[in-house]
PDB file of N, CA and C in Angstrom:
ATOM      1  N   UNK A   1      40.881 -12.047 -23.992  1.00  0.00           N
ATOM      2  CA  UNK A   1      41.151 -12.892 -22.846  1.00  0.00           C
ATOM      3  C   UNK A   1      40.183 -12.524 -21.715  1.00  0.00           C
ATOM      4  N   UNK A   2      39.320 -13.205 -20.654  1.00  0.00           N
ATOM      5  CA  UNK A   2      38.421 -13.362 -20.202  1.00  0.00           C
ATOM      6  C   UNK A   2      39.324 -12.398 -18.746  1.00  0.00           C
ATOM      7  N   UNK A   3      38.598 -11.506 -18.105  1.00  0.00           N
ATOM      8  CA  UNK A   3      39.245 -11.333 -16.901  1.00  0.00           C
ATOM      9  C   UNK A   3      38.523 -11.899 -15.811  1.00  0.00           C
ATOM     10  N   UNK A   4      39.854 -12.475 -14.980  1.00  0.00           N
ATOM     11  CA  UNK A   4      39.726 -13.275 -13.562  1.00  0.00           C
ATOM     12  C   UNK A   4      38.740 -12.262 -12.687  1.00  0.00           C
ATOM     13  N   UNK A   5      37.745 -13.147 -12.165  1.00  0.00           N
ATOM     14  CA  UNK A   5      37.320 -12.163 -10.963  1.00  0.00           C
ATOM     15  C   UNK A   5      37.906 -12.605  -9.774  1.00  0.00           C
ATOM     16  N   UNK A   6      38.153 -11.241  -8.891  1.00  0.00           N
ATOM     17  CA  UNK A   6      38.727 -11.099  -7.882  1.00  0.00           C
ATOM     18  C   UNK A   6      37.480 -11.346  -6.655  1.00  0.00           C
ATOM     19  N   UNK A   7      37.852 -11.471  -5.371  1.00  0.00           N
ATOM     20  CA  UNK A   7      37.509 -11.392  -4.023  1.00  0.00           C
ATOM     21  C   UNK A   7      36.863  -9.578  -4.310  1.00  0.00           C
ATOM     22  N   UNK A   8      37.752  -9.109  -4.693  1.00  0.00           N
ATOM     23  CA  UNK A   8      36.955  -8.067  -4.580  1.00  0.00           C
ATOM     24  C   UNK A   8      35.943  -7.375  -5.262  1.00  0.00           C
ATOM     25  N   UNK A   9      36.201  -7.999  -6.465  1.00  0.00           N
ATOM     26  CA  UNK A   9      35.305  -7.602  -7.540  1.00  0.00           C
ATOM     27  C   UNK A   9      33.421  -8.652  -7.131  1.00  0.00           C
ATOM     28  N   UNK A  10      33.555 -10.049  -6.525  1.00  0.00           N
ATOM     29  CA  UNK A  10      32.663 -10.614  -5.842  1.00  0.00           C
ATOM     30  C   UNK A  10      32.244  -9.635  -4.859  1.00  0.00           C
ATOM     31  N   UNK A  11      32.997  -9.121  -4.222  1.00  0.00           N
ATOM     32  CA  UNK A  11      32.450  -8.089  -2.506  1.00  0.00           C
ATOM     33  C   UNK A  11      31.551  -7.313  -3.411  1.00  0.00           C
ATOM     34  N   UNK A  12      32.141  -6.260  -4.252  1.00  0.00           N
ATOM     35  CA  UNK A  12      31.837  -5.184  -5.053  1.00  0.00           C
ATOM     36  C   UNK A  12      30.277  -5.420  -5.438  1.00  0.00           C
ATOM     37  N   UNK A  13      29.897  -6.486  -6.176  1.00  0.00           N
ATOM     38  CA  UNK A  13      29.105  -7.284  -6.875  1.00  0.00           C
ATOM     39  C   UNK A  13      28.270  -7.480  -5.736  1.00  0.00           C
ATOM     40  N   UNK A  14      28.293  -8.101  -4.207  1.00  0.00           N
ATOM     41  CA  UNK A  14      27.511  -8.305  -3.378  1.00  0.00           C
ATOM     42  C   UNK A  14      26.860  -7.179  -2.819  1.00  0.00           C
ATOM     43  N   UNK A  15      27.638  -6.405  -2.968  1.00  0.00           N
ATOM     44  CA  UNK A  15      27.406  -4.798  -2.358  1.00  0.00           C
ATOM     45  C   UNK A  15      26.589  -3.993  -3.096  1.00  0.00           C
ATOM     46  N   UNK A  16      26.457  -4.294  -4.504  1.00  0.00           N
ATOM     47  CA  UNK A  16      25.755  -3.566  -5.302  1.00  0.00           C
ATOM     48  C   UNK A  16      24.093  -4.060  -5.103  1.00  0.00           C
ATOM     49  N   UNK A  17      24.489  -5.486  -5.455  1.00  0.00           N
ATOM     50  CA  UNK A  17      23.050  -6.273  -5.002  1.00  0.00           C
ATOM     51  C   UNK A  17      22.285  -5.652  -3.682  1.00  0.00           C
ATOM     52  N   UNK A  18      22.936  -5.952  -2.471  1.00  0.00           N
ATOM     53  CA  UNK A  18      22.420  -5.828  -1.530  1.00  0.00           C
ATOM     54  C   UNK A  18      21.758  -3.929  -1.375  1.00  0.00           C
ATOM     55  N   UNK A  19      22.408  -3.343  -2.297  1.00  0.00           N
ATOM     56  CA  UNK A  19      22.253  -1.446  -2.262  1.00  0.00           C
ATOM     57  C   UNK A  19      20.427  -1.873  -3.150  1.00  0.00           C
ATOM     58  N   UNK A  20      21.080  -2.568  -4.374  1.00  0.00           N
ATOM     59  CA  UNK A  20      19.684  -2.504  -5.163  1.00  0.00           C
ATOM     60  C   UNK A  20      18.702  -3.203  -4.006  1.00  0.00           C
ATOM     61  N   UNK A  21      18.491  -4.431  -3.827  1.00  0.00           N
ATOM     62  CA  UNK A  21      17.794  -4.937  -2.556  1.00  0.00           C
ATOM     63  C   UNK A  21      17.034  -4.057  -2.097  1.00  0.00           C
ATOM     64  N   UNK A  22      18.226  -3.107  -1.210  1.00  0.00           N
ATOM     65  CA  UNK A  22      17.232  -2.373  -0.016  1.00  0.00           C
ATOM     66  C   UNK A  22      16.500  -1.191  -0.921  1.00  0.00           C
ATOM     67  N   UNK A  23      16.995  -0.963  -2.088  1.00  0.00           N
ATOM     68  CA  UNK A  23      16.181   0.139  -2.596  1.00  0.00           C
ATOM     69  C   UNK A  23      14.926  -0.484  -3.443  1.00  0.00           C
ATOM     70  N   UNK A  24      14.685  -1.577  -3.775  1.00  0.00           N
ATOM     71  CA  UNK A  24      13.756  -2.287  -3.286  1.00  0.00           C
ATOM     72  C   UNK A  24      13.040  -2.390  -2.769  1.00  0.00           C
ATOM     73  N   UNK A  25      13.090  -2.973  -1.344  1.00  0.00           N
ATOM     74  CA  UNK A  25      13.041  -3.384  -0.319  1.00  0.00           C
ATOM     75  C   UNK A  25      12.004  -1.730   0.092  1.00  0.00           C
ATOM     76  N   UNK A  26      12.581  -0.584   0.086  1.00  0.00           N
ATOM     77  CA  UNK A  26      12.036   0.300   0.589  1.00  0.00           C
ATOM     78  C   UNK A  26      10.982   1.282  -0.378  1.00  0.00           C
ATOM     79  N   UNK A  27      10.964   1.009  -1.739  1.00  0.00           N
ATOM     80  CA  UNK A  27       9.888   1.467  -2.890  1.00  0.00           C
ATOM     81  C   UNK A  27       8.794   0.484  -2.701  1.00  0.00           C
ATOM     82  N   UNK A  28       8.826  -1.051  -2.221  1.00  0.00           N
ATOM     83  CA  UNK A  28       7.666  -1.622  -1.467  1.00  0.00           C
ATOM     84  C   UNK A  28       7.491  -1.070  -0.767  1.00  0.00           C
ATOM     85  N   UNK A  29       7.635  -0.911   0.309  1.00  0.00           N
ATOM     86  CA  UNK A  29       7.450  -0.525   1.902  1.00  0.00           C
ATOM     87  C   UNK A  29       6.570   0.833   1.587  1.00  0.00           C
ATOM     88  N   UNK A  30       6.906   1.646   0.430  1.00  0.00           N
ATOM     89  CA  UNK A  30       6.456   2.923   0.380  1.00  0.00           C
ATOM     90  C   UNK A  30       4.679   2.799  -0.540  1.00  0.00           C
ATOM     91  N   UNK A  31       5.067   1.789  -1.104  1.00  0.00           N
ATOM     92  CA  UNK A  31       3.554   1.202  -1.941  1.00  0.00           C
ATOM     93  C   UNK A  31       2.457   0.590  -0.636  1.00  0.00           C
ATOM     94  N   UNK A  32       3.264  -0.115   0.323  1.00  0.00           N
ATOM     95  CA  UNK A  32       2.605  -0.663   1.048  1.00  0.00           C
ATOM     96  C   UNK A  32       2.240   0.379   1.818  1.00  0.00           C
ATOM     97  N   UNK A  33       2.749   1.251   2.295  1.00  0.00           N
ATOM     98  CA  UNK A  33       1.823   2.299   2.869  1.00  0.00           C
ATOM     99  C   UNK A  33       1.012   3.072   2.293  1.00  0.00           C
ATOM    100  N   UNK A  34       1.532   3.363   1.307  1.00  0.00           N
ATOM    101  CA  UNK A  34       0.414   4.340   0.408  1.00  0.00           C
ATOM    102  C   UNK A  34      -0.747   3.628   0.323  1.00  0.00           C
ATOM    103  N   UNK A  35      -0.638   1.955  -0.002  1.00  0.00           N
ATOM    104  CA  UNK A  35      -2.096   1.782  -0.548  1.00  0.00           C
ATOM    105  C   UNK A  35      -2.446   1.261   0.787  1.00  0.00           C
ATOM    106  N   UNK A  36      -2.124   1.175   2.381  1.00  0.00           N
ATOM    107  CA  UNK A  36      -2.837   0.669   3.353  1.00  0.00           C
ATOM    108  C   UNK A  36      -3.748   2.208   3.717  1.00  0.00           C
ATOM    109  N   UNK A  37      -3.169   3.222   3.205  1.00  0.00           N
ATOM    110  CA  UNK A  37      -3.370   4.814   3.772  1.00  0.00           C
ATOM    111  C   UNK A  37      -4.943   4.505   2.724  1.00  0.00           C
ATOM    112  N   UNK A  38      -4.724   4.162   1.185  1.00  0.00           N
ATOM    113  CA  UNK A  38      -5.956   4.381   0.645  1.00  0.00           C
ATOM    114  C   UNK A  38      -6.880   3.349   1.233  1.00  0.00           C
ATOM    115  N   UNK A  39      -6.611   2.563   1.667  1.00  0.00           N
ATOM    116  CA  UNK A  39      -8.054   0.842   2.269  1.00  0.00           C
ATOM    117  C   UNK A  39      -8.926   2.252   3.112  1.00  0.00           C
ATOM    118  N   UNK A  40      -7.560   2.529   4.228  1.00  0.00           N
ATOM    119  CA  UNK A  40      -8.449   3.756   5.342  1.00  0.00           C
ATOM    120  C   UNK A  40      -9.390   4.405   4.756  1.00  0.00           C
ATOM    121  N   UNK A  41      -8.904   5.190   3.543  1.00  0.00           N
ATOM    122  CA  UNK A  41      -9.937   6.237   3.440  1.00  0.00           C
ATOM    123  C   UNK A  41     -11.094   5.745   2.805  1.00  0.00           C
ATOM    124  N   UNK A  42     -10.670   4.319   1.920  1.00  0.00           N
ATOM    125  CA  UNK A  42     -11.933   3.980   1.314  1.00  0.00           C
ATOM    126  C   UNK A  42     -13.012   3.447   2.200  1.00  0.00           C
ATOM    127  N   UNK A  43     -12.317   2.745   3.567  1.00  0.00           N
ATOM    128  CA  UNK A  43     -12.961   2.492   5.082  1.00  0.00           C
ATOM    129  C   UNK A  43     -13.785   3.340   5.419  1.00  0.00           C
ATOM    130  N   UNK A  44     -13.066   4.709   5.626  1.00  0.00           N
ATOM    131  CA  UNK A  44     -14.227   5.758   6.271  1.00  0.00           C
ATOM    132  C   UNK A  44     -14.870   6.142   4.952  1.00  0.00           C
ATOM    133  N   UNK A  45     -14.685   6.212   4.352  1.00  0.00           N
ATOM    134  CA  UNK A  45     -15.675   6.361   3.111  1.00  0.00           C
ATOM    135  C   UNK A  45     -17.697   5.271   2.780  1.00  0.00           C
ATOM    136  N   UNK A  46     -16.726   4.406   3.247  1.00  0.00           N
ATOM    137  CA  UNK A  46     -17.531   3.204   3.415  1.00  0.00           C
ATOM    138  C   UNK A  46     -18.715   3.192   4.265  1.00  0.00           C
ATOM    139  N   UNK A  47     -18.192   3.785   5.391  1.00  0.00           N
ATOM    140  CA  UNK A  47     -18.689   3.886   6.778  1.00  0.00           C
ATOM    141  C   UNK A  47     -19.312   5.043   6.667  1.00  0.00           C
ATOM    142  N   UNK A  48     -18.816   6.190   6.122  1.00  0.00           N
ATOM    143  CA  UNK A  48     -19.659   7.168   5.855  1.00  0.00           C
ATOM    144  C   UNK A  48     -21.028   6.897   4.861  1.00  0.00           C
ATOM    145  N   UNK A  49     -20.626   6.094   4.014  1.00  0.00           N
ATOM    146  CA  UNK A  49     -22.004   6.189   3.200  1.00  0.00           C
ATOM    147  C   UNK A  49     -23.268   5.022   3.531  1.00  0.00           C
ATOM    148  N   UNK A  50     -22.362   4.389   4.124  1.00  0.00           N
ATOM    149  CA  UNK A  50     -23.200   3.160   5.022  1.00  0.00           C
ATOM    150  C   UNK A  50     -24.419   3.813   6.084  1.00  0.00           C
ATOM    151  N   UNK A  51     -23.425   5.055   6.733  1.00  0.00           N
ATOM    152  CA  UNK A  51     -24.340   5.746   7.603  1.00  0.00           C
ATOM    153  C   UNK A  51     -25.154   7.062   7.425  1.00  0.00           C
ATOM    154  N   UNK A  52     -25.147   7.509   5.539  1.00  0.00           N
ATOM    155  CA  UNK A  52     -25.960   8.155   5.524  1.00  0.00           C
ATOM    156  C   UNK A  52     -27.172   6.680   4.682  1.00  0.00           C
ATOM    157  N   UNK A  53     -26.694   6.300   4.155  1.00  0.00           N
ATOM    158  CA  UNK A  53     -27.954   5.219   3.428  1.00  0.00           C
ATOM    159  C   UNK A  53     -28.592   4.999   4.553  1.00  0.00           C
ATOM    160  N   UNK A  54     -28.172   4.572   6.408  1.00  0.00           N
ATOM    161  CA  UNK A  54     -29.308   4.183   7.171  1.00  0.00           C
ATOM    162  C   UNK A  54     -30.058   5.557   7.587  1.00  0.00           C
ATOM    163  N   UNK A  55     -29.645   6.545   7.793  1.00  0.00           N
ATOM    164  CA  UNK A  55     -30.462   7.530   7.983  1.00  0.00           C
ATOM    165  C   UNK A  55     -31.439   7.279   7.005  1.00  0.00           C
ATOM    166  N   UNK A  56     -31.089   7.752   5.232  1.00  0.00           N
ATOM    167  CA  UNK A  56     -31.849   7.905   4.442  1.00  0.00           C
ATOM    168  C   UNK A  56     -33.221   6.566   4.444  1.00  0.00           C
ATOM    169  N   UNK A  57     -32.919   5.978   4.922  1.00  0.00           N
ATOM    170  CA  UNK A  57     -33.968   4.334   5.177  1.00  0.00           C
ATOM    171  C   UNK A  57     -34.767   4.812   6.034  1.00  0.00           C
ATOM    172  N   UNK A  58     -33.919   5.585   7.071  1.00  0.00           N
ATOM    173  CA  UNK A  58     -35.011   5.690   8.400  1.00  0.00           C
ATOM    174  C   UNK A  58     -35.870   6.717   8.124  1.00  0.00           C
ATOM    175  N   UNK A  59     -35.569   8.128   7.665  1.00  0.00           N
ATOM    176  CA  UNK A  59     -36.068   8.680   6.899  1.00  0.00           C
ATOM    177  C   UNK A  59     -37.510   8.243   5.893  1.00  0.00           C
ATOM    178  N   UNK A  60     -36.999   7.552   5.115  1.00  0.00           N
ATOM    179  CA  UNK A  60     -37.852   6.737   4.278  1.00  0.00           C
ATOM    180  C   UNK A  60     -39.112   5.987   4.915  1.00  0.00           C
ATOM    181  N   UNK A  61     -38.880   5.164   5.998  1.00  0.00           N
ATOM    182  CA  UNK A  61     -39.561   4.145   6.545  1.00  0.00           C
ATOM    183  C   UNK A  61     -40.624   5.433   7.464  1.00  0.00           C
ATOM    184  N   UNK A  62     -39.941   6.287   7.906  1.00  0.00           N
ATOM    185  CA  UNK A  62     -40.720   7.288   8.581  1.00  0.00           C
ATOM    186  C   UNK A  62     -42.376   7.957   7.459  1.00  0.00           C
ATOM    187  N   UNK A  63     -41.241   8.386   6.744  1.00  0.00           N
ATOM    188  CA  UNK A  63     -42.391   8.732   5.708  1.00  0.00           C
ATOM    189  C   UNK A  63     -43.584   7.737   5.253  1.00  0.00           C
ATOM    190  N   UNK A  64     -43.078   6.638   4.957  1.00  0.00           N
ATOM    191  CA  UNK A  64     -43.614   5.405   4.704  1.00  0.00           C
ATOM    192  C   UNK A  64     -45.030   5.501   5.637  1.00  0.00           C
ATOM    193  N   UNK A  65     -44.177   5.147   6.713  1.00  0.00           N
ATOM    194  CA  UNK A  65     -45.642   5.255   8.492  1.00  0.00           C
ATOM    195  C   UNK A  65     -46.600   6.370   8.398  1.00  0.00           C
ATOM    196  N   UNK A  66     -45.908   7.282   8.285  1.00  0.00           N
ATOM    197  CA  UNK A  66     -47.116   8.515   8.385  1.00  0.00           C
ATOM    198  C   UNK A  66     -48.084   8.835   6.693  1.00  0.00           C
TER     199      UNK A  66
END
């Protein structure tokens, strides 16, 4: 025989959802920072090698002249 669901057994059921949700909800939140933390470093990374390649040019172009 099939059992009736109750009012409370629905609450129960909403409550569980909404627990999974936020735990969810917050294992994104934790991806989304981690990988905004890696853009940064690949940023200054970027920027770092951007600014030894122009040295190494200027360097270069120097030698080049003389």
């Amino acid at each position: 025989m099939p059992r009736t669901l109750t009012i409370d057994d629905i609450w129960q059921l909403f409550q569980e959802t909404n627990r999974l949700f936020k735990e969810s909800e917050a294992r994104a939140e934790a991806r989304l920072k981690e990988s905004e933390a890696r853009t940064k470093e690949s940023e200054a990374r970027t920027k770092e090698l951007e600014a030894r390649l122009e040295r190494d040019l200027q360097e270069t172009r120097r030698i080049i002249r003389e």
